[in-house]
Protein backbone atom coordinates (compact mmCIF):
# COMPACT_ATOMS: atom_id res chain seq x y z
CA UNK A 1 104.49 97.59 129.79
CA UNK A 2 104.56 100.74 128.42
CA UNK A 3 106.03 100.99 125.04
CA UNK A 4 109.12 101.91 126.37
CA UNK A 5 109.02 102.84 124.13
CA UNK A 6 110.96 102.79 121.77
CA UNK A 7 111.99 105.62 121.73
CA UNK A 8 113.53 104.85 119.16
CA UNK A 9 111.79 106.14 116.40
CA UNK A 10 113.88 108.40 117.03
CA UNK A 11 112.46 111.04 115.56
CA UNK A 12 109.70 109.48 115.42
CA UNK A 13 108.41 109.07 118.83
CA UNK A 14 106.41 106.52 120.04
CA UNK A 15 107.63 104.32 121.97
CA UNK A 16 108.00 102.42 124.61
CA UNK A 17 104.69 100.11 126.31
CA UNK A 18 105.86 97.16 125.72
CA UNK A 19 105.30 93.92 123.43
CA UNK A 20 106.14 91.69 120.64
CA UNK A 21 104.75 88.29 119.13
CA UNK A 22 106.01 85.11 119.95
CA UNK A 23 106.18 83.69 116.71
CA UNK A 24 106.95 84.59 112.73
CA UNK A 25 103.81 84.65 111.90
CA UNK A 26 102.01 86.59 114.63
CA UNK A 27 105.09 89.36 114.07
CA UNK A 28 104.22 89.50 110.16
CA UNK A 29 101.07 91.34 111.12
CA UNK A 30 102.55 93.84 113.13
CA UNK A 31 101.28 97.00 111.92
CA UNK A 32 99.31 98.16 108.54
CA UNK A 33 102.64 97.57 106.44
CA UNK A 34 102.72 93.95 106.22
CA UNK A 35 106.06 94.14 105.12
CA UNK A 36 108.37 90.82 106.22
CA UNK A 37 111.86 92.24 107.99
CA UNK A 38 114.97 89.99 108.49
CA UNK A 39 115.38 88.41 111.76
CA UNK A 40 111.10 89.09 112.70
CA UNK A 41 110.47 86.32 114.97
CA UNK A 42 113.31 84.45 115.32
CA UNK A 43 113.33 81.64 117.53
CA UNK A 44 113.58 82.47 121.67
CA UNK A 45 116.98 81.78 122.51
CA UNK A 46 117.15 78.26 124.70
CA UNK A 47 117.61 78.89 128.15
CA UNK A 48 120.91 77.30 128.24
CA UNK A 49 121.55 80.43 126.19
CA UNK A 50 120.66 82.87 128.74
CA UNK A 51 123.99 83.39 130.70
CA UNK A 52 125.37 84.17 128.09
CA UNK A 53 123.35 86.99 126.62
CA UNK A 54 123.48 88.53 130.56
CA UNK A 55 124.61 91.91 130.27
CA UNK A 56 124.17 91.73 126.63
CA UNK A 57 121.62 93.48 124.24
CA UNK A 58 121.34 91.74 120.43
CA UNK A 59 119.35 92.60 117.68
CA UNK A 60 117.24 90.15 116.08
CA UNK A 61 115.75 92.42 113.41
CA UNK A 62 115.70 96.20 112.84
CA UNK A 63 114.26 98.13 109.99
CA UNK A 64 113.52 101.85 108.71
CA UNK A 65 111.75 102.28 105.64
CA UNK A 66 108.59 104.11 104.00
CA UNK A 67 105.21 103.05 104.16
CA UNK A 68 102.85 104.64 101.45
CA UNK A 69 99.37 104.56 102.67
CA UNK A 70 95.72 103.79 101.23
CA UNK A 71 95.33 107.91 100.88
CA UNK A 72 98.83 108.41 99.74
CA UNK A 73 100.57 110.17 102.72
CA UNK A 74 103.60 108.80 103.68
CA UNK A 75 104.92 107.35 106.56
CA UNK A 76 108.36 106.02 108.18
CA UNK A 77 108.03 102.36 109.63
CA UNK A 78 110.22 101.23 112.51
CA UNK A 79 110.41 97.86 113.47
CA UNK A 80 112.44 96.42 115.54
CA UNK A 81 113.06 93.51 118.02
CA UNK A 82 115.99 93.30 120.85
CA UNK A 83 116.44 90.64 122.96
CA UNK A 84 118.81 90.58 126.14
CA UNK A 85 118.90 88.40 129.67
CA UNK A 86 118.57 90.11 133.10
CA UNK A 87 120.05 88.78 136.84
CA UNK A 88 116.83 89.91 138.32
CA UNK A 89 113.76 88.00 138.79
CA UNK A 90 110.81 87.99 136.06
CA UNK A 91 108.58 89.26 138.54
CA UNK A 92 110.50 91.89 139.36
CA UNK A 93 111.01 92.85 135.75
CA UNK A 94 107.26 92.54 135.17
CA UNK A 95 106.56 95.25 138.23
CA UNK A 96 109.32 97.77 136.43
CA UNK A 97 107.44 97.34 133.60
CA UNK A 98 103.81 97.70 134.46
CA UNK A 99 105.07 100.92 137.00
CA UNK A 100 103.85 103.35 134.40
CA UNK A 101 103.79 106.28 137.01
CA UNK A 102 107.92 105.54 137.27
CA UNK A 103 107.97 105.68 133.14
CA UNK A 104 109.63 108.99 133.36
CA UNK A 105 111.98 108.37 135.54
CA UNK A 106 113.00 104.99 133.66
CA UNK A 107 113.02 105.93 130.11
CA UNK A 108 114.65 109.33 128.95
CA UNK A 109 112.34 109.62 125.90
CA UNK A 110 109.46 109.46 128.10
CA UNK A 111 108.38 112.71 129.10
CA UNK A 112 104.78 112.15 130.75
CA UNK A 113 102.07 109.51 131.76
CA UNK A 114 98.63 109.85 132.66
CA UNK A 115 97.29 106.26 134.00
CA UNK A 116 93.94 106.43 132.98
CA UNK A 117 92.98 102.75 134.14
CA UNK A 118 94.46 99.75 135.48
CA UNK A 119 93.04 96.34 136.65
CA UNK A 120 96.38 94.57 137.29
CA UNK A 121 96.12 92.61 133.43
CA UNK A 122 94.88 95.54 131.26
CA UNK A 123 95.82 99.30 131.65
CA UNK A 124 95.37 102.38 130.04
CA UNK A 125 98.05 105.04 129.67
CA UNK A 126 98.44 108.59 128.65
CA UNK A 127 101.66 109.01 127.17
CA UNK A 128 104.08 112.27 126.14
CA UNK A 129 106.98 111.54 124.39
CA UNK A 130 109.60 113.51 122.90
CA UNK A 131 113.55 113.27 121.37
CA UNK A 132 115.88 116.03 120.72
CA UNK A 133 118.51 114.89 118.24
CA UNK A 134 120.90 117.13 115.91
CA UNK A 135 118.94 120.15 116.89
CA UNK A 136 115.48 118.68 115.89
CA UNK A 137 112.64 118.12 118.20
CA UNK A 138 110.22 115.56 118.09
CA UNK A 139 107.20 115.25 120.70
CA UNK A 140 103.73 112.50 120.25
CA UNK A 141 101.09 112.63 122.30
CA UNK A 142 99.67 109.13 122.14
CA UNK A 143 97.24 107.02 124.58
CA UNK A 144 98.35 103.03 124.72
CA UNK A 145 96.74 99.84 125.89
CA UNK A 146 98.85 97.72 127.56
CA UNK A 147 97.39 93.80 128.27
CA UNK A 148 99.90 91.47 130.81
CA UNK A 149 99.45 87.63 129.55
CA UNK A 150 100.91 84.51 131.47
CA UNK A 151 101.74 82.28 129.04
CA UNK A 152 102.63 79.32 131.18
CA UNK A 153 104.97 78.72 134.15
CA UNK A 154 108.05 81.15 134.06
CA UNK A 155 106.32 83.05 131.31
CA UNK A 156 104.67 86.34 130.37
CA UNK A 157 104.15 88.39 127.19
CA UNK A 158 103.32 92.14 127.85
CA UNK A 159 101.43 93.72 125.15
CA UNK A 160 100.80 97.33 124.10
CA UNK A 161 98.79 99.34 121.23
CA UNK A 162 98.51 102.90 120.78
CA UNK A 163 94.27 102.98 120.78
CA UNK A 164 94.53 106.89 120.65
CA UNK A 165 96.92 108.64 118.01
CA UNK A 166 98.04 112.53 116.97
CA UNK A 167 99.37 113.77 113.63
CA UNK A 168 103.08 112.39 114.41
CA UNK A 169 101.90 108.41 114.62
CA UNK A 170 99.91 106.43 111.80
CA UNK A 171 100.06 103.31 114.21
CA UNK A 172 102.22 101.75 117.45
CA UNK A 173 102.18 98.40 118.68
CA UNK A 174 104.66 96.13 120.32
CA UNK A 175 105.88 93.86 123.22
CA UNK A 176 107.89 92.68 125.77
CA UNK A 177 108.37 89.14 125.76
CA UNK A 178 109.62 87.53 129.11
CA UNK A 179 110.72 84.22 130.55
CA UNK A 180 112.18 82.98 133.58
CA UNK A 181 115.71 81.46 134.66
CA UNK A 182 118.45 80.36 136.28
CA UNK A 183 122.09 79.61 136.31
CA UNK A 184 124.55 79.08 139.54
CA UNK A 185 124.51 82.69 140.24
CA UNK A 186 120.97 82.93 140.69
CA UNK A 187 117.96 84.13 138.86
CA UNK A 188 117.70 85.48 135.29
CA UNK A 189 114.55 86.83 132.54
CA UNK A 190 115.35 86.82 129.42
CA UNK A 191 113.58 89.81 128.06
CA UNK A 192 112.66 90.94 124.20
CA UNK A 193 111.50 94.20 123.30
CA UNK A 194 109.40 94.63 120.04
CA UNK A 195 108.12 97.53 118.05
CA UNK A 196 106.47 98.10 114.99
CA UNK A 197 105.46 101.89 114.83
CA UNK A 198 104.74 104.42 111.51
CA UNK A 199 105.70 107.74 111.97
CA UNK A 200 105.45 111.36 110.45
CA UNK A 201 108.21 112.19 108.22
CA UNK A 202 108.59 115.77 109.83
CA UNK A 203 112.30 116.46 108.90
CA UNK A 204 114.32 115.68 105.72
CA UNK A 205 117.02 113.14 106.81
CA UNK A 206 114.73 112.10 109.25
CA UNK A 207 114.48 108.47 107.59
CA UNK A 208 118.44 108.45 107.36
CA UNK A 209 118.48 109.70 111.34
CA UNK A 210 116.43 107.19 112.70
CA UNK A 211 118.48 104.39 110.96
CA UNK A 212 121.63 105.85 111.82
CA UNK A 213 120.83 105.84 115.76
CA UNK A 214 117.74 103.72 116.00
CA UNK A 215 120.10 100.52 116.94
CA UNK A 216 121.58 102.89 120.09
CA UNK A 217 118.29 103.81 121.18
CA UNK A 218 116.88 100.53 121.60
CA UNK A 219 119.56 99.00 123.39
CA UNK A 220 119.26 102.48 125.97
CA UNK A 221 115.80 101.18 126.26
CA UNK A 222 116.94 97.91 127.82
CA UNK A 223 119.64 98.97 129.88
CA UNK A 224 117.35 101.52 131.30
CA UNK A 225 114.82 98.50 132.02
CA UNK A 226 117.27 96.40 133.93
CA UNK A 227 118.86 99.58 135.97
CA UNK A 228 115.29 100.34 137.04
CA UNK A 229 114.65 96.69 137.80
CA UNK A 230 117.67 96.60 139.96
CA UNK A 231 116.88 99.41 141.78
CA UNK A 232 113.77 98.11 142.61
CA UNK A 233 115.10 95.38 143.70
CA UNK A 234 117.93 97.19 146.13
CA UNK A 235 114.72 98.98 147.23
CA UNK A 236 112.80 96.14 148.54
């Protein structure tokens, strides 16, 4: 459940393992900011809803600003949550997911793993990550903790926290939230991504950057998901 990272902090560099809080409140303390975004925690779509978001990714809230903190540096926060529905089995997208080995092959911003431990609920993961974008280069060197939780018949919440940091990252954490469907064509998972991650301001623009082409990013980051999970599926 690798932060799949987002990637998107695009410039910034953290992200992708994977998670996000199920509810308003539990998203509010997301990170050291505290600060409330639009759309954080919006209600899980019903799953009469989930044909139609098939093929689809939606934002439910995204964000770029600056975080000052207690010793004055400063820092960019991302946060952001997508949502979108898969025709692929949860399982399935839960194996994709906790595959960290295959994280380089999934996610383009992903540029190395290291799976330090892994007991099938709770893994540890080395993680290199790095973005090229308008001639600037941007790599993080971060170690996550990624914690699978079934929360209940057709659904799972994977979790991840960067325990380990470098100079680029103040803090990462996130989720994938994931529940289980159906509809006359056969299976679907409805699938959100969430990350909250603070970032080195490295390059001027670099705030502007990741605002202008954070929104792409994370929607790459779940239509790489559900390419790999189809594959993997094909594969079986």
């Amino acid at each position: 459940m690798r932060r799949y990272f987002y990637i998107v902090a695009l410039l910034a560099a953290t992200v992708v393992s994977a998670f996000a809080a199920p509810d308003a409140e539990a998203a509010g303390e997301l990170g050291p900011g505290g600060k409330r975004i639009a759309g954080m925690g919006a209600a899980i779509p019903a799953s009469s809803e989930f044909p139609s978001l098939a093929g689809v990714e939606r934002e439910v809230a995204f964000d770029v600003s600056t975080f000052r903190a207690p010793d004055g540096k400063r820092w960019i926060r991302l946060f952001s949550e997508y949502e979108s529905v898969y025709r692929a089995s949860m399982e399935d997208v839960i194996a994709t997911l906790w595959d960290f080995e295959a994280s380089p092959r999934i996610f383009s911003r992903i540029l190395k793993t290291h799976l330090r431990s892994d007991d099938g609920t709770v893994a540890v993961i080395e993680q290199k990550t790095g973005i090229r974008i308008l001639g600037l280069g941007y790599v993080s060197n971060l170690v996550f903790q990624d914690v699978l939780r079934r929360d209940g018949p057709g659904a799972a919440t994977l979790e991840f926290e960067a325990i380990e940091v470098d100079e680029t990252t103040l803090s990462s954490r996130g989720s994938w939230i994931i529940m289980e469907g159906r509809d006359e064509s056969g299976p679907l998972t409805y699938v959100r991504y969430n990350l909250d991650s603070y970032v080195e301001p490295k390059y001027p623009a670099q705030e502007w950057i990741m605002r202008r082409f954070g929104d792409g990013d994370m929607r790459r980051v779940l239509r790489d998901l559900y390419k790999a999970t189809v594959k993997r599926v094909r594969g079986k």
